[in-house]
PDB file of N, CA and C in Angstrom:
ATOM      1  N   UNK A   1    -101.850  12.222  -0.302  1.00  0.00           N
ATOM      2  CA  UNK A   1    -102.428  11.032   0.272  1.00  0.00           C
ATOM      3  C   UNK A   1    -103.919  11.287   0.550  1.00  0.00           C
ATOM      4  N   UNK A   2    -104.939  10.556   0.024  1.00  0.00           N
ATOM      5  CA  UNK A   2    -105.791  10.692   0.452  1.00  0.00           C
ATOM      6  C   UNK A   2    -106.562  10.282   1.895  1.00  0.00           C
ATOM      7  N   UNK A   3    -107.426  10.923   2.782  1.00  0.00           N
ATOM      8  CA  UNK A   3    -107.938  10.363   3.755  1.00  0.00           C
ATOM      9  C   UNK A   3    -108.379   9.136   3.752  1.00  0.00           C
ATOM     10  N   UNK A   4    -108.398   8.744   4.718  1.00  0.00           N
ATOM     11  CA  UNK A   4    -108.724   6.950   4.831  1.00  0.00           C
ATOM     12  C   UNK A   4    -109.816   7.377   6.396  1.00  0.00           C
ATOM     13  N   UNK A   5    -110.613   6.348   5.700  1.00  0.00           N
ATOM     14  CA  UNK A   5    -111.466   6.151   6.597  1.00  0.00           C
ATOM     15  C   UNK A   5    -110.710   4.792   7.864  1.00  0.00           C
ATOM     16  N   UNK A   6    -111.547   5.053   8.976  1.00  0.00           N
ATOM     17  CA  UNK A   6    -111.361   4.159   9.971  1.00  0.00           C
ATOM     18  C   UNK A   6    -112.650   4.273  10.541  1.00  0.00           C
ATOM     19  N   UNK A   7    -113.246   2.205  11.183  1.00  0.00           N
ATOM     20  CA  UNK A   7    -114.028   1.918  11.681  1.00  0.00           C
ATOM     21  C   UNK A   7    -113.328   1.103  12.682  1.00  0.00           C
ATOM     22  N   UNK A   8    -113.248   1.695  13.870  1.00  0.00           N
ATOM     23  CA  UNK A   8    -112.691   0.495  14.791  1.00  0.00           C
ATOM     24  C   UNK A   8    -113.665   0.245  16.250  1.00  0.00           C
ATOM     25  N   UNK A   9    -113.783  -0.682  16.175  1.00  0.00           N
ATOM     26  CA  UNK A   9    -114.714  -1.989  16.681  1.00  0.00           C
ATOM     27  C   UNK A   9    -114.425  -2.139  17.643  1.00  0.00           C
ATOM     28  N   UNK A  10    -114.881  -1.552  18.701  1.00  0.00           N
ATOM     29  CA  UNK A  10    -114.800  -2.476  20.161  1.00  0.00           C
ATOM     30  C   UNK A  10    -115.630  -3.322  20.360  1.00  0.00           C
ATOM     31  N   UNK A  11    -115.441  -4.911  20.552  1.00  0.00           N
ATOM     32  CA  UNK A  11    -116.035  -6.024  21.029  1.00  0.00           C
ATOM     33  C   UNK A  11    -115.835  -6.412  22.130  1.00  0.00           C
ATOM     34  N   UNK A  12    -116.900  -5.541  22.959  1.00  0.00           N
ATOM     35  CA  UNK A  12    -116.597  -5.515  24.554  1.00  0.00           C
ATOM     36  C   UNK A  12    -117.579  -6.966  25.040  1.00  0.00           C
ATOM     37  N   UNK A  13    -117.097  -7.456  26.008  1.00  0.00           N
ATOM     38  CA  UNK A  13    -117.929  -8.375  26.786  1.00  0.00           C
ATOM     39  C   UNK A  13    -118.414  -9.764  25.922  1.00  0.00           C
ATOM     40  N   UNK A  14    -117.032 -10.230  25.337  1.00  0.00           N
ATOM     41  CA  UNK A  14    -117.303 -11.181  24.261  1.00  0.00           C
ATOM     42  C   UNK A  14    -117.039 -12.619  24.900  1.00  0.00           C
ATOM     43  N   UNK A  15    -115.947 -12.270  26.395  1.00  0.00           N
ATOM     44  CA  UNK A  15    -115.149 -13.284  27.008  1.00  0.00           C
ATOM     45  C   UNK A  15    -116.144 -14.010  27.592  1.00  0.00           C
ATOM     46  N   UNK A  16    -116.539 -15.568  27.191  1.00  0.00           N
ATOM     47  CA  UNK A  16    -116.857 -16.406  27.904  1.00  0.00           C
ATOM     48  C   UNK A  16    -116.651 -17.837  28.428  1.00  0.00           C
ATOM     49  N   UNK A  17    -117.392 -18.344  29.285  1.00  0.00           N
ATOM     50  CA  UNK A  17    -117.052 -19.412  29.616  1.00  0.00           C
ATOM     51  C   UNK A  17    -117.996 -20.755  29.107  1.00  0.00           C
ATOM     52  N   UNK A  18    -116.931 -22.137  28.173  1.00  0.00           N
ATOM     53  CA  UNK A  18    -117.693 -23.228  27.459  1.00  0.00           C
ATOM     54  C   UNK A  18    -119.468 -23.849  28.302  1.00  0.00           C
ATOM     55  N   UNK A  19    -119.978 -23.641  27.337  1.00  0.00           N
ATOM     56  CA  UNK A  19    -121.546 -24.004  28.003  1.00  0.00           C
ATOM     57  C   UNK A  19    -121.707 -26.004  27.796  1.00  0.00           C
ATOM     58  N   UNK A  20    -121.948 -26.443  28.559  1.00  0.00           N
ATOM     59  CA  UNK A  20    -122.516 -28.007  28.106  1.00  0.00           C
ATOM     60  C   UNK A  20    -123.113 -27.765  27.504  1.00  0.00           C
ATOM     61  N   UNK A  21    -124.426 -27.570  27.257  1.00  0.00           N
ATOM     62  CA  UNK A  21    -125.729 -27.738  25.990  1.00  0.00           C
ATOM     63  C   UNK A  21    -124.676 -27.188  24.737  1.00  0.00           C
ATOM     64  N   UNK A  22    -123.682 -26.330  24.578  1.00  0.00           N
ATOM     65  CA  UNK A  22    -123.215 -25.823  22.848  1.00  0.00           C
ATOM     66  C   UNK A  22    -122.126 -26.682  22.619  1.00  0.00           C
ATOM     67  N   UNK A  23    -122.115 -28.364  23.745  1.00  0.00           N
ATOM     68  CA  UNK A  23    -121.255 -29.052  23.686  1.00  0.00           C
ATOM     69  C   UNK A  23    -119.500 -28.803  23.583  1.00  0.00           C
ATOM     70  N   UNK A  24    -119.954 -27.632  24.284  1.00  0.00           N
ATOM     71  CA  UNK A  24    -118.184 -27.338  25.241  1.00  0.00           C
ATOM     72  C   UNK A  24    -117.955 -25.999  24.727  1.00  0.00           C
ATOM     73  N   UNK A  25    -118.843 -25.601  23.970  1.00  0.00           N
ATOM     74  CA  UNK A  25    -118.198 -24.034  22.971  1.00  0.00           C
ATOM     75  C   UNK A  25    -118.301 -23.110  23.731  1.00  0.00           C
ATOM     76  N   UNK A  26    -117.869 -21.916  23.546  1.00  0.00           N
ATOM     77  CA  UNK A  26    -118.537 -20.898  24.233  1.00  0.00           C
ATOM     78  C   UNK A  26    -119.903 -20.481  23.406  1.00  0.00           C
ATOM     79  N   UNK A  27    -120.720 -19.287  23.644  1.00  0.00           N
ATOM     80  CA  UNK A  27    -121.571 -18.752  22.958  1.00  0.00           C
ATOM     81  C   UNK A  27    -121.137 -18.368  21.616  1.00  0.00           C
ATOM     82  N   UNK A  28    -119.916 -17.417  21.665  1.00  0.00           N
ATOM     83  CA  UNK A  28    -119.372 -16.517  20.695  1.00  0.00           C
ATOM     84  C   UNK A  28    -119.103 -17.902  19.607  1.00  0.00           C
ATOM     85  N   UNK A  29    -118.118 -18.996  19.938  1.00  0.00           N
ATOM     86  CA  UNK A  29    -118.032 -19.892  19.055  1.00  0.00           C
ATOM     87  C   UNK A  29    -118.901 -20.580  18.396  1.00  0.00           C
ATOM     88  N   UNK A  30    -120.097 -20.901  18.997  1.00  0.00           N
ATOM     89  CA  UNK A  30    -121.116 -21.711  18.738  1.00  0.00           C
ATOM     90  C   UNK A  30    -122.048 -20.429  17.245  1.00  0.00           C
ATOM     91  N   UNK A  31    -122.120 -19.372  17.782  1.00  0.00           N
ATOM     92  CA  UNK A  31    -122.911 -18.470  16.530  1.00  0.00           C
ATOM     93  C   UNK A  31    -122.417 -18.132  15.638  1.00  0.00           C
ATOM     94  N   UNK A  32    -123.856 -17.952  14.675  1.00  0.00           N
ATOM     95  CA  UNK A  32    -123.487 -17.466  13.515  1.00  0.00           C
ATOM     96  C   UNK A  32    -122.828 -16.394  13.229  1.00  0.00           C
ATOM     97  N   UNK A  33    -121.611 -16.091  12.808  1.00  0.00           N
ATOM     98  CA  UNK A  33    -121.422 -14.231  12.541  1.00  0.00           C
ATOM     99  C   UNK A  33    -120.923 -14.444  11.473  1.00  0.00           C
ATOM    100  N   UNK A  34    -121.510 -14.265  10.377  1.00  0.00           N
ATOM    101  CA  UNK A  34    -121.029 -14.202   8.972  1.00  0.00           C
ATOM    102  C   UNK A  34    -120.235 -12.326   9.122  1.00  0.00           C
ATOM    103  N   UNK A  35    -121.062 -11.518   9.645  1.00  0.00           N
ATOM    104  CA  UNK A  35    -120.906 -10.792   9.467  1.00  0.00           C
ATOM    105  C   UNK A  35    -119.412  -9.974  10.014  1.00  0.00           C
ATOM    106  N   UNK A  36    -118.786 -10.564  11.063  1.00  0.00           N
ATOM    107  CA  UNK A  36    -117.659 -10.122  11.974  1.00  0.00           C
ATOM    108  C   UNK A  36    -117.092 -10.791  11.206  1.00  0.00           C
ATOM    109  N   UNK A  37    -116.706 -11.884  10.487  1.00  0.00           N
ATOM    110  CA  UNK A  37    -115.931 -12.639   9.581  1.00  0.00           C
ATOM    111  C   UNK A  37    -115.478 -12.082   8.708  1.00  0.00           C
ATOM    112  N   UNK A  38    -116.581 -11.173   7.932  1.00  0.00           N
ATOM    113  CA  UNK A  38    -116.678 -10.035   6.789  1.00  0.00           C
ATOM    114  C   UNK A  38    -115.640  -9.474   6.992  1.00  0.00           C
ATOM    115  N   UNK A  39    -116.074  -8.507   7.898  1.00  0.00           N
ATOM    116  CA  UNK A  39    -115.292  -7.412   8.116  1.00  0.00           C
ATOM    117  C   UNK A  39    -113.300  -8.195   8.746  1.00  0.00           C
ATOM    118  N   UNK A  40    -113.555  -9.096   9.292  1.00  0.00           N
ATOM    119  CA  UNK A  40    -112.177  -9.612   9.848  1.00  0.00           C
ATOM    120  C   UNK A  40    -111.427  -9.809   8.606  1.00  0.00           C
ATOM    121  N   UNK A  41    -112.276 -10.350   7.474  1.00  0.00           N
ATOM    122  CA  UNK A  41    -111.699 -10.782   6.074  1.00  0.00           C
ATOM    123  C   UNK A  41    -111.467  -9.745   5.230  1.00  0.00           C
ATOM    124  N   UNK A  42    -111.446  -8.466   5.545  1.00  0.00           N
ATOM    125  CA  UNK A  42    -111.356  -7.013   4.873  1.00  0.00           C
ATOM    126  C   UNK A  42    -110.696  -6.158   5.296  1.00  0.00           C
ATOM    127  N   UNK A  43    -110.446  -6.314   6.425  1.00  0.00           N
ATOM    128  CA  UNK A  43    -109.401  -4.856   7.661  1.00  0.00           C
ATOM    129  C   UNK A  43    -108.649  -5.871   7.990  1.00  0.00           C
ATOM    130  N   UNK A  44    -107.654  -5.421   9.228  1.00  0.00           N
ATOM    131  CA  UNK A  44    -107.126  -5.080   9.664  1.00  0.00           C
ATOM    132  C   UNK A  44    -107.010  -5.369  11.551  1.00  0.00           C
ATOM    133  N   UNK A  45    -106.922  -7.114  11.745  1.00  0.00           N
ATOM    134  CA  UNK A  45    -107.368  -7.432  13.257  1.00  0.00           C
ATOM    135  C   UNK A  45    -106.190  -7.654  14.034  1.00  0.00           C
ATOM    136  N   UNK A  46    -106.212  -7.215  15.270  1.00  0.00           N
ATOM    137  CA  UNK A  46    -105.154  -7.427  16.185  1.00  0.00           C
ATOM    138  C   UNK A  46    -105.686  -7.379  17.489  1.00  0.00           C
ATOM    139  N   UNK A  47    -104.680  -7.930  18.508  1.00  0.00           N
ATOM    140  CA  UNK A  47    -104.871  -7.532  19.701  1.00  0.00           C
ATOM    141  C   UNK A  47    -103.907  -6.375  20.364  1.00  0.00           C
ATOM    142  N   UNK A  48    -104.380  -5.952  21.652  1.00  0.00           N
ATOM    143  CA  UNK A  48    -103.784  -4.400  22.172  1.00  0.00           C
ATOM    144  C   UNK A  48    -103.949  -5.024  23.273  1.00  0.00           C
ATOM    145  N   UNK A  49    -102.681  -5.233  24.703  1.00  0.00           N
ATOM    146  CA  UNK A  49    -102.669  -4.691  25.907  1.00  0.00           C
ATOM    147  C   UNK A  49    -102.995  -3.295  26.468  1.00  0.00           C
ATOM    148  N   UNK A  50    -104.009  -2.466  26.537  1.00  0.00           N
ATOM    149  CA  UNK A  50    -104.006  -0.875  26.644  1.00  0.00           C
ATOM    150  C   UNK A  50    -103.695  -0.456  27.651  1.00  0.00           C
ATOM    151  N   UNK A  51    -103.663  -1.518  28.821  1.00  0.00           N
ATOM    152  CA  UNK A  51    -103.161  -1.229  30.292  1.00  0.00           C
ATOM    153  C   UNK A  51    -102.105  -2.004  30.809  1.00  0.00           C
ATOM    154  N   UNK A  52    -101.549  -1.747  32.029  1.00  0.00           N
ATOM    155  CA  UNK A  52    -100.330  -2.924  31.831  1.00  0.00           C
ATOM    156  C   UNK A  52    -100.981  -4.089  32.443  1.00  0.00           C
ATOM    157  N   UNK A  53    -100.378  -5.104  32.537  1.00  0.00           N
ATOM    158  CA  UNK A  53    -101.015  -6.828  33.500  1.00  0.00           C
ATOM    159  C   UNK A  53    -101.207  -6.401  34.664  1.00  0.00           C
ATOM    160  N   UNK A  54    -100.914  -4.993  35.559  1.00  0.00           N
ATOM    161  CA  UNK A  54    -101.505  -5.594  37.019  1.00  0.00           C
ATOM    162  C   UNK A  54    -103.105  -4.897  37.485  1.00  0.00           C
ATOM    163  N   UNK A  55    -103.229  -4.008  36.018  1.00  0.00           N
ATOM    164  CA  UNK A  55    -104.277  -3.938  36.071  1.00  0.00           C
ATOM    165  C   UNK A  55    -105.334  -4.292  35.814  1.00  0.00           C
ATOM    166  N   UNK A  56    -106.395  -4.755  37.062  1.00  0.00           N
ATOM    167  CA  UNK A  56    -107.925  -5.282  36.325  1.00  0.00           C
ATOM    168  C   UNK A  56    -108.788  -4.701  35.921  1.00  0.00           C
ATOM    169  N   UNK A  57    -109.368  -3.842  35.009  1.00  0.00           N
ATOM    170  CA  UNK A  57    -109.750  -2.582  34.086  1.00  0.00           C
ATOM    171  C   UNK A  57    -111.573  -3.027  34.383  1.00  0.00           C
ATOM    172  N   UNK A  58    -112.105  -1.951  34.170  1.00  0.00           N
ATOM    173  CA  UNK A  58    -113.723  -1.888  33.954  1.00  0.00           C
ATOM    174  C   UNK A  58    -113.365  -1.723  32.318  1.00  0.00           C
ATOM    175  N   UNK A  59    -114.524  -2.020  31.619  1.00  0.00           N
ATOM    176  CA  UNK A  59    -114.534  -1.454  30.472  1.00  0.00           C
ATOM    177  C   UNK A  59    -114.709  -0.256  30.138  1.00  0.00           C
ATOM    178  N   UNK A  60    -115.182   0.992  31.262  1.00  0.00           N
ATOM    179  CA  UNK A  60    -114.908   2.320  30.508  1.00  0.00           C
ATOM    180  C   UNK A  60    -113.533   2.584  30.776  1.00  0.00           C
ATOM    181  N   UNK A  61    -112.405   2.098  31.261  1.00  0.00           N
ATOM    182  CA  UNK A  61    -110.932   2.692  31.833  1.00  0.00           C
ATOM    183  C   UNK A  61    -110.868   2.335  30.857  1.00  0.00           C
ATOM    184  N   UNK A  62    -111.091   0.582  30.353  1.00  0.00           N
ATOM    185  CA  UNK A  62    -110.563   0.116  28.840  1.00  0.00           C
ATOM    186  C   UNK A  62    -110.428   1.001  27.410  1.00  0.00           C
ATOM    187  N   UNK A  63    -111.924   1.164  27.698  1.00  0.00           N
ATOM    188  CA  UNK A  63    -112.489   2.087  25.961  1.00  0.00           C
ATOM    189  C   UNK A  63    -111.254   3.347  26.348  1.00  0.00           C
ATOM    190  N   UNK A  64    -111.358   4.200  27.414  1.00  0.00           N
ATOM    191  CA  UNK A  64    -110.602   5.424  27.430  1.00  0.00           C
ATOM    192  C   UNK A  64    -109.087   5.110  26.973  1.00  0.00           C
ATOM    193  N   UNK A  65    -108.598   4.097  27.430  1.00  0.00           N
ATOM    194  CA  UNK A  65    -106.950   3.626  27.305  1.00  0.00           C
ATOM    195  C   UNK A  65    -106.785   3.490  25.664  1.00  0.00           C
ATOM    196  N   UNK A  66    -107.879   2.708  24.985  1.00  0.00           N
ATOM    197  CA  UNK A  66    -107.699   2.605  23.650  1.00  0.00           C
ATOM    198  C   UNK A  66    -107.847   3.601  23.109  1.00  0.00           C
ATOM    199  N   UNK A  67    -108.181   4.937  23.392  1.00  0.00           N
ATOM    200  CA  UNK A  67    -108.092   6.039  22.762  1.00  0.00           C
ATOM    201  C   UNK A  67    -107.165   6.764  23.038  1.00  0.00           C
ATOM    202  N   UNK A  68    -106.125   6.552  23.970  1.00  0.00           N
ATOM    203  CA  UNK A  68    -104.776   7.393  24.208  1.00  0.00           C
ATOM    204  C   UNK A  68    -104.978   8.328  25.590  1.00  0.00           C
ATOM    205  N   UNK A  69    -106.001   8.143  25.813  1.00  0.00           N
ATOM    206  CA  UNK A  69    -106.060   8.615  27.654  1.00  0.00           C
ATOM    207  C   UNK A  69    -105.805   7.833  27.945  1.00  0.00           C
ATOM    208  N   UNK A  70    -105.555   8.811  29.617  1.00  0.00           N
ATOM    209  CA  UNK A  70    -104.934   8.451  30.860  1.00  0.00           C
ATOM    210  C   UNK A  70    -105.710   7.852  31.197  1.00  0.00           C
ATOM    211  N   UNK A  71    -106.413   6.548  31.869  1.00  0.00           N
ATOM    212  CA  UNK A  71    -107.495   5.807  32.276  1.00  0.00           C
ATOM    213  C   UNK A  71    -108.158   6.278  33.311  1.00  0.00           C
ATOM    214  N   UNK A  72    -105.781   6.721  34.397  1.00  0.00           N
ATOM    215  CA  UNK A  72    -106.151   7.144  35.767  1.00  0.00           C
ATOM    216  C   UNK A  72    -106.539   8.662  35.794  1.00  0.00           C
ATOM    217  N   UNK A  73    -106.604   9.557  35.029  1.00  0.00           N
ATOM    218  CA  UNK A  73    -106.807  11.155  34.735  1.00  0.00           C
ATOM    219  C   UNK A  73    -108.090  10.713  34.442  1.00  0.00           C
ATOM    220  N   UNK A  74    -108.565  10.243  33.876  1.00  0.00           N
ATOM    221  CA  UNK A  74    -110.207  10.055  33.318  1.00  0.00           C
ATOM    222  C   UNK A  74    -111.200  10.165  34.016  1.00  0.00           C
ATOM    223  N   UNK A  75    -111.283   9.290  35.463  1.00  0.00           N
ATOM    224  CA  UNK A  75    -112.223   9.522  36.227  1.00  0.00           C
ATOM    225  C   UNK A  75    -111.738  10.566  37.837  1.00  0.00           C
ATOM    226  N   UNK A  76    -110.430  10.581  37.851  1.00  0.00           N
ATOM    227  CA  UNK A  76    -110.243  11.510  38.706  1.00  0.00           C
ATOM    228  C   UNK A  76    -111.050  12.286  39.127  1.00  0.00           C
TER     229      UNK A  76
END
């Protein structure tokens, strides 16, 4: 088997809330991204719970959880 490459993408801080002036969109909806389209139209997209629901995560506990650490060992 040959090696396979992997590029995986964290799109942190994408969550927003609809603006009046982009007439109800969010930001993310309203722009251009030919380019995240690309790549969505070539790999491999999903979503991941990495923590369970009662936790409300910073994004470095996040990034650490998606790599198979302990979130809570991490900053201990």
């Amino acid at each position: 088997m040959k090696n396979k490459k992997i590029l995986f993408v964290i799109i942190d801080g994408l969550g927003d809330r609809p603006v009046k002036q982009l007439k109800g969109r969010t930001p993310l909806e309203a722009a251009k991204k030919p380019n995240l389209k690309l790549m969505a139209s070539h790999g491999l997209c999903g979503m991941q719970n990495a923590l369970p629901p009662s936790v409300y995560p910073t994004s470095e506990e996040t990034h650490i959880a998606l790599f198979g650490y302990d979130y809570k060992k991490a900053w201990g």
